[in-house]
N, C-alpha and C. Protein backbone atom coordinates (compact mmCIF):
# COMPACT_ATOMS: atom_id res chain seq x y z
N UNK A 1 27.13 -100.52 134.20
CA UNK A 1 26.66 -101.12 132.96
C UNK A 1 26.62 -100.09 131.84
N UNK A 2 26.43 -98.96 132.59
CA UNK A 2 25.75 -98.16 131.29
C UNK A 2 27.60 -97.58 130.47
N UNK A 3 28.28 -97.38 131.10
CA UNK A 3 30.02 -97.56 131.10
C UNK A 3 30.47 -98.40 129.91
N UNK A 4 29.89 -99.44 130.49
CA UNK A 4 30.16 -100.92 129.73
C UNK A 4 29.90 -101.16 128.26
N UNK A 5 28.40 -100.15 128.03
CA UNK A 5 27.83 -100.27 126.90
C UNK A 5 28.41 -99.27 126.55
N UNK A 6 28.70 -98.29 126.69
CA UNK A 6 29.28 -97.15 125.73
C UNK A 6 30.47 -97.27 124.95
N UNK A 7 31.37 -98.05 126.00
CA UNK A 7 32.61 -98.74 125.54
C UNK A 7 32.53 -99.76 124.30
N UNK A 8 31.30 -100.47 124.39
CA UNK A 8 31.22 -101.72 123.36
C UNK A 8 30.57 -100.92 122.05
N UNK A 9 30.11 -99.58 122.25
CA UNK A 9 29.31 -98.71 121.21
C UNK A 9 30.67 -98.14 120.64
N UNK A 10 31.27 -96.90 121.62
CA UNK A 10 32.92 -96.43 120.89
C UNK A 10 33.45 -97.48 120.35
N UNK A 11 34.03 -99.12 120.52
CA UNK A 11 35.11 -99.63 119.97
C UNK A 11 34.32 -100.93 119.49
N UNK A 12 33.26 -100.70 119.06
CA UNK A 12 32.57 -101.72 118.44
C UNK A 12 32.98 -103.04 117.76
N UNK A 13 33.98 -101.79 116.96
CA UNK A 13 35.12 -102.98 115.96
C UNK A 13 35.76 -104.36 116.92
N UNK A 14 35.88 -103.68 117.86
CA UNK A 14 37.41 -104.61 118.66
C UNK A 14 35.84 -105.79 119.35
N UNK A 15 34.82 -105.71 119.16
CA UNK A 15 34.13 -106.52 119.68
C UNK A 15 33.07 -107.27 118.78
N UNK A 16 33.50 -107.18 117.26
CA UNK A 16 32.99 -107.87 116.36
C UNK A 16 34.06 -108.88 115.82
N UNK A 17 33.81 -109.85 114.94
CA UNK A 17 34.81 -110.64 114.38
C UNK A 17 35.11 -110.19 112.73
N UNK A 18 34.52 -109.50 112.68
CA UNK A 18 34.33 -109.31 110.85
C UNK A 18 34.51 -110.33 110.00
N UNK A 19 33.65 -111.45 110.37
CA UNK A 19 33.56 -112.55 109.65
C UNK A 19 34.55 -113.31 109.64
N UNK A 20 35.45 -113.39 110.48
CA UNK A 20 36.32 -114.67 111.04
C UNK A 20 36.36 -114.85 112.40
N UNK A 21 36.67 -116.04 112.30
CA UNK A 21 35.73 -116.84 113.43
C UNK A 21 37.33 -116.88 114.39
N UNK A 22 37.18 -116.81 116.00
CA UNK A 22 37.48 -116.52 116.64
C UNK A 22 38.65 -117.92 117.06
N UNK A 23 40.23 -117.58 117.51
CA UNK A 23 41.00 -118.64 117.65
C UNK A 23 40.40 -119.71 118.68
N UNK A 24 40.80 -120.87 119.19
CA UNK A 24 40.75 -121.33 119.91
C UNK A 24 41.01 -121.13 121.47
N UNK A 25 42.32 -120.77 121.39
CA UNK A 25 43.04 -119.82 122.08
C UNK A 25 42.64 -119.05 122.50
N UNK A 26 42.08 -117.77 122.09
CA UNK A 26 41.43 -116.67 122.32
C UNK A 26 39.73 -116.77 122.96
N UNK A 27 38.98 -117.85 122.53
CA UNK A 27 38.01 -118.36 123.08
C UNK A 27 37.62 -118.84 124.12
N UNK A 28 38.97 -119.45 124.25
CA UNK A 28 39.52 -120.30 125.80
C UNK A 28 39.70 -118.84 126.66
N UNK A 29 40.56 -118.35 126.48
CA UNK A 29 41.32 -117.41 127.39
C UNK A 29 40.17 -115.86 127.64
N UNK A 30 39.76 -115.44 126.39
CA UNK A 30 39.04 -113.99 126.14
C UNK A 30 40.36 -113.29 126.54
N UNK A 31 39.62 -112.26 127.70
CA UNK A 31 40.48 -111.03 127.85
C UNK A 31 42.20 -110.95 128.45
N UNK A 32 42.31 -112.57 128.77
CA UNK A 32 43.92 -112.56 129.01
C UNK A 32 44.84 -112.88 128.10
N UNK A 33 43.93 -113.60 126.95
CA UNK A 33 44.79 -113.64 125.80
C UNK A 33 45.01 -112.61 125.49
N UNK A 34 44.64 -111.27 125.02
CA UNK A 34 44.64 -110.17 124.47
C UNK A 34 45.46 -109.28 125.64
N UNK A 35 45.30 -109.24 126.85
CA UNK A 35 46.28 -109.10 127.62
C UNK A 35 47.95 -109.48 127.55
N UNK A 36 48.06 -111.01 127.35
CA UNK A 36 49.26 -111.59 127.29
C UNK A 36 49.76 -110.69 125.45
N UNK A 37 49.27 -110.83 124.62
CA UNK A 37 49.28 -110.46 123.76
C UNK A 37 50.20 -108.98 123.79
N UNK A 38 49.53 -108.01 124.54
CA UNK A 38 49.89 -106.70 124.42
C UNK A 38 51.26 -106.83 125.20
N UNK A 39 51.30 -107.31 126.14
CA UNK A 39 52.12 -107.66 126.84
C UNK A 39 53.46 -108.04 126.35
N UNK A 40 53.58 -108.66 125.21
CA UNK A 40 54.65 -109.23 124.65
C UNK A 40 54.88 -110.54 125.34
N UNK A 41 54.50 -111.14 126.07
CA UNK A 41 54.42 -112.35 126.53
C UNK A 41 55.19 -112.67 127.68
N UNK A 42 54.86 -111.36 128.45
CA UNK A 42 55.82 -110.70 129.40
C UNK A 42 54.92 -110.92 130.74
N UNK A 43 54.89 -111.72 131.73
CA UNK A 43 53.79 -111.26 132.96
C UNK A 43 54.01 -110.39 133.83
N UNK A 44 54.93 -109.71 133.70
CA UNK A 44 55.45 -108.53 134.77
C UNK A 44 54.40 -107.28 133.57
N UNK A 45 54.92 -107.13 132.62
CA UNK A 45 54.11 -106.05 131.98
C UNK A 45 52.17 -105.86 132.15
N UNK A 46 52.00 -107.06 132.22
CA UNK A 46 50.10 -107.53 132.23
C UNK A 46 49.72 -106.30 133.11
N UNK A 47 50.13 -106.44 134.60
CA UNK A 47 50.14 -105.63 135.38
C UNK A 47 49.91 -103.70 135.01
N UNK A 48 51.09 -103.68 134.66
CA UNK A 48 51.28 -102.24 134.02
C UNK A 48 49.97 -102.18 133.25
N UNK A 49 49.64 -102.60 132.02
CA UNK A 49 48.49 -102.57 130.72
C UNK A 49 47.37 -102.21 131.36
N UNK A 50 47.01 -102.96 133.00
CA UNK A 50 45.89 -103.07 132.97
C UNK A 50 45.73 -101.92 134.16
N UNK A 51 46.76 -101.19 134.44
CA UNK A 51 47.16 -99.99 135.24
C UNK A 51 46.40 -98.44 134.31
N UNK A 52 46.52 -98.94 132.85
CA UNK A 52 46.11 -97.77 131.98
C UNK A 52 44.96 -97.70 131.61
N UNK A 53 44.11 -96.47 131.21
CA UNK A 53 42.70 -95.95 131.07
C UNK A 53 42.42 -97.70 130.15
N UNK A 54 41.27 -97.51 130.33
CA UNK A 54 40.61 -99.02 129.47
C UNK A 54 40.64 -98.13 127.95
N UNK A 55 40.42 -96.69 127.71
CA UNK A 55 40.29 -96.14 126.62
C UNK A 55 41.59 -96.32 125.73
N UNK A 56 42.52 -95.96 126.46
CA UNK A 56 44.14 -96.22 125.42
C UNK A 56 43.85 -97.39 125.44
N UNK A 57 43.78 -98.48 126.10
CA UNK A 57 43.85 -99.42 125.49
C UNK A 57 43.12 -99.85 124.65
N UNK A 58 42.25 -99.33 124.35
CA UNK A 58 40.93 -100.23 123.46
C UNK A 58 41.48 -99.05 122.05
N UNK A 59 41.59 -97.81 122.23
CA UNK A 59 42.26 -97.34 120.75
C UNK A 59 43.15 -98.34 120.08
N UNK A 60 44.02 -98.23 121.22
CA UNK A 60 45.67 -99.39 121.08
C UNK A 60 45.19 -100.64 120.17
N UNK A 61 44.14 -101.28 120.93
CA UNK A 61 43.96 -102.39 120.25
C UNK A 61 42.73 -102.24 118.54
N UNK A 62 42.15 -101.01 118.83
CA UNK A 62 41.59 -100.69 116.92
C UNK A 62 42.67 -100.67 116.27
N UNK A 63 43.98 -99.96 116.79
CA UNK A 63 44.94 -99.13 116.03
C UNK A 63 45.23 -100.86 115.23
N UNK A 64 45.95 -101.62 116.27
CA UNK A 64 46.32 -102.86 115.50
C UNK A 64 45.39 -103.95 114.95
N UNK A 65 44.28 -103.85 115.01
CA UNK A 65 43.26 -104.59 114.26
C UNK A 65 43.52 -104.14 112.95
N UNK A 66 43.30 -102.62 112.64
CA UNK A 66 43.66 -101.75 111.58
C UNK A 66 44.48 -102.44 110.74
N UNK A 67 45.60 -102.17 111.54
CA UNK A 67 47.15 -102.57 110.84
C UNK A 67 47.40 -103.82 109.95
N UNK A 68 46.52 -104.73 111.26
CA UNK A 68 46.35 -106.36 110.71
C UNK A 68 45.86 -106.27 109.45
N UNK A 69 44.38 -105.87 109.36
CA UNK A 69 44.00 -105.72 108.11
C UNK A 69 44.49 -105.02 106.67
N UNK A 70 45.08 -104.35 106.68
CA UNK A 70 45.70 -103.19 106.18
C UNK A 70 47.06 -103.87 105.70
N UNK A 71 47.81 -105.07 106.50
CA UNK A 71 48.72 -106.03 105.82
C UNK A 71 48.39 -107.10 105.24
N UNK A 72 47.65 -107.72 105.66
CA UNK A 72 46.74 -108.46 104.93
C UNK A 72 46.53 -108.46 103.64
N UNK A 73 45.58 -107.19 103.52
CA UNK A 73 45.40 -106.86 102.09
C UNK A 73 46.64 -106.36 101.48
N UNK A 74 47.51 -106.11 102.15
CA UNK A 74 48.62 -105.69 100.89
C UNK A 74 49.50 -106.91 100.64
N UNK A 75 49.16 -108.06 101.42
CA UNK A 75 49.83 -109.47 100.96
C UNK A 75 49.54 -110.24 100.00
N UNK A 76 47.90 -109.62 99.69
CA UNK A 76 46.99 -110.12 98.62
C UNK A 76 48.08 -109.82 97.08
């Protein structure tokens, strides 16, 4: 547990919504959507992803939250 919480303290971001509200999809599914996701929509890859430190992946996934946002606003 105490693992668990440190993880949700480091990548805080990836476990808030920043004020948008969460897909349907993603609600339904949680952590395999975001799985299939990284994946490319690949089920042979899922495997591999979830082979790697939980830490790269949770950077991996700030890095592209980032990005999202960061196009976003430049679409504005």
């Amino acid at each position: 547990m105490q693992y668990r919480d440190e993880c949700t303290n480091e990548y805080a971001a990836l476990f808030t919504d920043g004020g948008g509200a969460a897909s349907k999809l993603a609600e339904k599914w949680g952590w395999y959507h975001v799985l299939v996701q990284l994946a490319n929509e690949q089920i042979l890859q899922i495997e591999e992803i979830t082979e790697r430190p939980i830490e790269s992946v949770f950077m991996h996934l700030c890095y592209l939250k980032d990005l999202a946002q960061e196009r976003k606003q430049d679409n504005k």
